[in-house]
PDB file of N, CA and C in Angstrom:
ATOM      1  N   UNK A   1     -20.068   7.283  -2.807  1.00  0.00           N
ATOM      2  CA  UNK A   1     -20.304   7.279  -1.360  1.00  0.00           C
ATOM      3  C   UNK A   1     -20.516   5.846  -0.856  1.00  0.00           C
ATOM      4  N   UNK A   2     -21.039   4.787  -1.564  1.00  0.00           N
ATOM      5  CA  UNK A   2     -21.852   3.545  -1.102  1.00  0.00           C
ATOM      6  C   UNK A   2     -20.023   2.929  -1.227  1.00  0.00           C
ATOM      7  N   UNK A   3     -18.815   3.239  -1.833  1.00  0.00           N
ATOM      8  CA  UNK A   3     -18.093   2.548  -1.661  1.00  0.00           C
ATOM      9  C   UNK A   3     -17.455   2.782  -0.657  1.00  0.00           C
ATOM     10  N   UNK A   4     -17.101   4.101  -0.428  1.00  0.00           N
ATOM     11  CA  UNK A   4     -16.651   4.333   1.285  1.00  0.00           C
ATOM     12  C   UNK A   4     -17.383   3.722   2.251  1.00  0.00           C
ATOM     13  N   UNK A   5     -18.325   3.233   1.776  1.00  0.00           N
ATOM     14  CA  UNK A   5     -19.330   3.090   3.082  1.00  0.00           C
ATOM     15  C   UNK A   5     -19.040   1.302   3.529  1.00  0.00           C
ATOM     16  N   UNK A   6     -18.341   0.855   2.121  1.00  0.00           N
ATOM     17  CA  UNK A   6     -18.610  -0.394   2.269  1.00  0.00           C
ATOM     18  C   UNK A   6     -16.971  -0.625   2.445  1.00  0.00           C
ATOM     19  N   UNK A   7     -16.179   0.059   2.235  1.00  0.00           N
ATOM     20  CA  UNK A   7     -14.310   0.069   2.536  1.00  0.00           C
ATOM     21  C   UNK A   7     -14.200   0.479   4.293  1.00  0.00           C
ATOM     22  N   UNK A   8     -14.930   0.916   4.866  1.00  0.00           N
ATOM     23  CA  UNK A   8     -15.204   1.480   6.483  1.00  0.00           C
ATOM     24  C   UNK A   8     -16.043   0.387   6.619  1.00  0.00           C
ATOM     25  N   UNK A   9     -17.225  -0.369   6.152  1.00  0.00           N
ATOM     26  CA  UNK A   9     -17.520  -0.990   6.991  1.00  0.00           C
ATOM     27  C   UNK A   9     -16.565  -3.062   7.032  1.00  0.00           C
ATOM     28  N   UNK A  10     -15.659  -3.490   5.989  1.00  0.00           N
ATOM     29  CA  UNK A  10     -15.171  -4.136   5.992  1.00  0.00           C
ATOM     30  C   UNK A  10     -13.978  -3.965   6.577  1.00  0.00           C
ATOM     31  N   UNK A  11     -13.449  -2.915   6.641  1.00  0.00           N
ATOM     32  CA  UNK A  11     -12.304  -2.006   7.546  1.00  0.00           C
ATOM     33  C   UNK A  11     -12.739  -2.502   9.423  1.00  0.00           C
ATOM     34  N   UNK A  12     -13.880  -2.311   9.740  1.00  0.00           N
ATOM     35  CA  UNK A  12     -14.579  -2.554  11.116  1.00  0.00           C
ATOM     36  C   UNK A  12     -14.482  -3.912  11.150  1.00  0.00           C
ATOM     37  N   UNK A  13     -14.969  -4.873  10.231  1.00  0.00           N
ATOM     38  CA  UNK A  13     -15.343  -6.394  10.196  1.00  0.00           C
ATOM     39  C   UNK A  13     -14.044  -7.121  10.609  1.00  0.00           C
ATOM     40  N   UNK A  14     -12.926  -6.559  10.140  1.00  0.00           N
ATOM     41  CA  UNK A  14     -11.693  -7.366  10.183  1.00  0.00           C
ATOM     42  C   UNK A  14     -10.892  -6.392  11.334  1.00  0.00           C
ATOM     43  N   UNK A  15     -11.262  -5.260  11.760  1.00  0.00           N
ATOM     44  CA  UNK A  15     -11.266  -5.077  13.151  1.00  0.00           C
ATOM     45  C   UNK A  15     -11.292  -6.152  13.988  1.00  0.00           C
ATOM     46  N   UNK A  16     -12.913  -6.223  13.915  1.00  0.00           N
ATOM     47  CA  UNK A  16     -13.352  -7.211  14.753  1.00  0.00           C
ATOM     48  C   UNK A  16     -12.877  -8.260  15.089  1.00  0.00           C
ATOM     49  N   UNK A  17     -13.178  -8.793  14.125  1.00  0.00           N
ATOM     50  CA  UNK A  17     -12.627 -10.332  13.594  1.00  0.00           C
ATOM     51  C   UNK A  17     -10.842 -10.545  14.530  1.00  0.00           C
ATOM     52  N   UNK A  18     -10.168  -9.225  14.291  1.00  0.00           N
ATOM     53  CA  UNK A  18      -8.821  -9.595  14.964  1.00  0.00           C
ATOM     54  C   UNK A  18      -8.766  -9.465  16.224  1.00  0.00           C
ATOM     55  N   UNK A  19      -9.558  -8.443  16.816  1.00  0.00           N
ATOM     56  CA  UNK A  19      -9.981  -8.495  18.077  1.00  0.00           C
ATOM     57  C   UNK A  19     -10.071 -10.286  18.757  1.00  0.00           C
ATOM     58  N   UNK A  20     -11.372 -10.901  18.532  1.00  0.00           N
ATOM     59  CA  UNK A  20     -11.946 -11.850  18.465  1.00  0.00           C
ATOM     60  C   UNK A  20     -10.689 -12.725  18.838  1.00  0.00           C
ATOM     61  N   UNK A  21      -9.960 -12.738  17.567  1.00  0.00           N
ATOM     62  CA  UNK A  21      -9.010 -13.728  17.482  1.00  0.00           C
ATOM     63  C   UNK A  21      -8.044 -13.461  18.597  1.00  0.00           C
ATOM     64  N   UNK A  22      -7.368 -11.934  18.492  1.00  0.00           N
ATOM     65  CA  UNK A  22      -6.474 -11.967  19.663  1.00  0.00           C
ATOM     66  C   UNK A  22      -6.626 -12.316  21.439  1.00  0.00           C
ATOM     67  N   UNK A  23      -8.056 -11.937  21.424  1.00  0.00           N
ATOM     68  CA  UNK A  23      -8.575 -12.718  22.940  1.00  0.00           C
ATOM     69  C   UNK A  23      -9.203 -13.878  23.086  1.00  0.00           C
ATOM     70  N   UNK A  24      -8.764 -14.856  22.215  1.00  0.00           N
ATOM     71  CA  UNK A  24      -9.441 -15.897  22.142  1.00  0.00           C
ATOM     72  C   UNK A  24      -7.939 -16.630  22.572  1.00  0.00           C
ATOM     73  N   UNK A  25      -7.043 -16.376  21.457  1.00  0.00           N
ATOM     74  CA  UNK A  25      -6.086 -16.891  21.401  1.00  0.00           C
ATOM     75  C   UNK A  25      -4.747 -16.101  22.907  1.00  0.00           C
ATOM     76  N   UNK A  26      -5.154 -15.220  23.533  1.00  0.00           N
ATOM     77  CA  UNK A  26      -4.232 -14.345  25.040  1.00  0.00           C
ATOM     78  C   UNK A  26      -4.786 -15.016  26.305  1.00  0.00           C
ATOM     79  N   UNK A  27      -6.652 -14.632  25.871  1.00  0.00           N
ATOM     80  CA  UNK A  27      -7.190 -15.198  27.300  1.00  0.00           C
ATOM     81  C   UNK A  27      -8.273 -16.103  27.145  1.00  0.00           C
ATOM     82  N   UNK A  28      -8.199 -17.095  26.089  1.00  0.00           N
ATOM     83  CA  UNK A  28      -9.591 -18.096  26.315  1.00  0.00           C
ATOM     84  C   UNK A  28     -10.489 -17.502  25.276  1.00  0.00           C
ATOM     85  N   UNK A  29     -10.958 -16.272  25.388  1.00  0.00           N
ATOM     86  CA  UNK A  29     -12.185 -15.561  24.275  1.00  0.00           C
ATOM     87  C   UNK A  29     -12.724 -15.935  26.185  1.00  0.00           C
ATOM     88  N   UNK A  30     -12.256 -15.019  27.210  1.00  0.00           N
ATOM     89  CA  UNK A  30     -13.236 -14.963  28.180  1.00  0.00           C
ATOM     90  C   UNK A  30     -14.031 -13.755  28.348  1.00  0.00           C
ATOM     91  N   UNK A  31     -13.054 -12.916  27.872  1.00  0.00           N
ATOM     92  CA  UNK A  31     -13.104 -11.311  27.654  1.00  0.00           C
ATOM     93  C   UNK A  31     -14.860 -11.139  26.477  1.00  0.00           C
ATOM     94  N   UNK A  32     -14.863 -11.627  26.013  1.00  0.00           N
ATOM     95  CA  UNK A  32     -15.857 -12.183  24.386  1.00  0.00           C
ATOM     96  C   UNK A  32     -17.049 -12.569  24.972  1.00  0.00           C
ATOM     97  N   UNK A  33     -17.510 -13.741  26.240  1.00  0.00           N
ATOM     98  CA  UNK A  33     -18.444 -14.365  26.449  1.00  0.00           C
ATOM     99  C   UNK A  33     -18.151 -15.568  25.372  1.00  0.00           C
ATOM    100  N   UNK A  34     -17.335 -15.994  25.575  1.00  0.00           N
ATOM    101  CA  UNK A  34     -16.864 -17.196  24.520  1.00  0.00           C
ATOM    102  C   UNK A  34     -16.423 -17.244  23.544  1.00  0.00           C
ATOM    103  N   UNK A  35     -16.684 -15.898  22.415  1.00  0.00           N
ATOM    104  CA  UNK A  35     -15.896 -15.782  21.037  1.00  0.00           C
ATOM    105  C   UNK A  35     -17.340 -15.919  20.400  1.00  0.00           C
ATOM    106  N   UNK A  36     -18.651 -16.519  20.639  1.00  0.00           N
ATOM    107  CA  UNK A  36     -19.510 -16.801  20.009  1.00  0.00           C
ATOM    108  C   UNK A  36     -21.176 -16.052  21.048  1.00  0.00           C
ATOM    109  N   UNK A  37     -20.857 -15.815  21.612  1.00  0.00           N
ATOM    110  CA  UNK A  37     -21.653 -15.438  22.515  1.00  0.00           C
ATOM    111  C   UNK A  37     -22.418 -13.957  21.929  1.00  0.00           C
ATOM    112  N   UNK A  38     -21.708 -12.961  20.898  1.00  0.00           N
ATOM    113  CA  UNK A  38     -22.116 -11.755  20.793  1.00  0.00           C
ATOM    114  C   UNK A  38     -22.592 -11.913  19.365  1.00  0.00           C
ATOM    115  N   UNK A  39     -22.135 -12.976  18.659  1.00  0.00           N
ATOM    116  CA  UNK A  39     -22.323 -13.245  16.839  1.00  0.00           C
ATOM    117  C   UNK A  39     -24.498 -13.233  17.112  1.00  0.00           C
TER     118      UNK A  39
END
């Protein structure tokens, strides 16, 4: 169970992470509060 838990939660991280990147790199990271604003 602790490995599903940890394959879903690195699954989310690099979600993120591409998120991050794709509105940083479309609109500034204005969408973000800067790209650093929520870390």
């Amino acid at each position: 169970m602790e490995t599903v838990l940890i394959v879903v939660h690195l699954m989310v991280v690099l979600a993120l992470v591409g998120v991050v990147l794709l509105q940083r790199s479309e609109g500034g990271g204005l969408g973000i509060g800067g790209g650093s604003g929520f870390m």
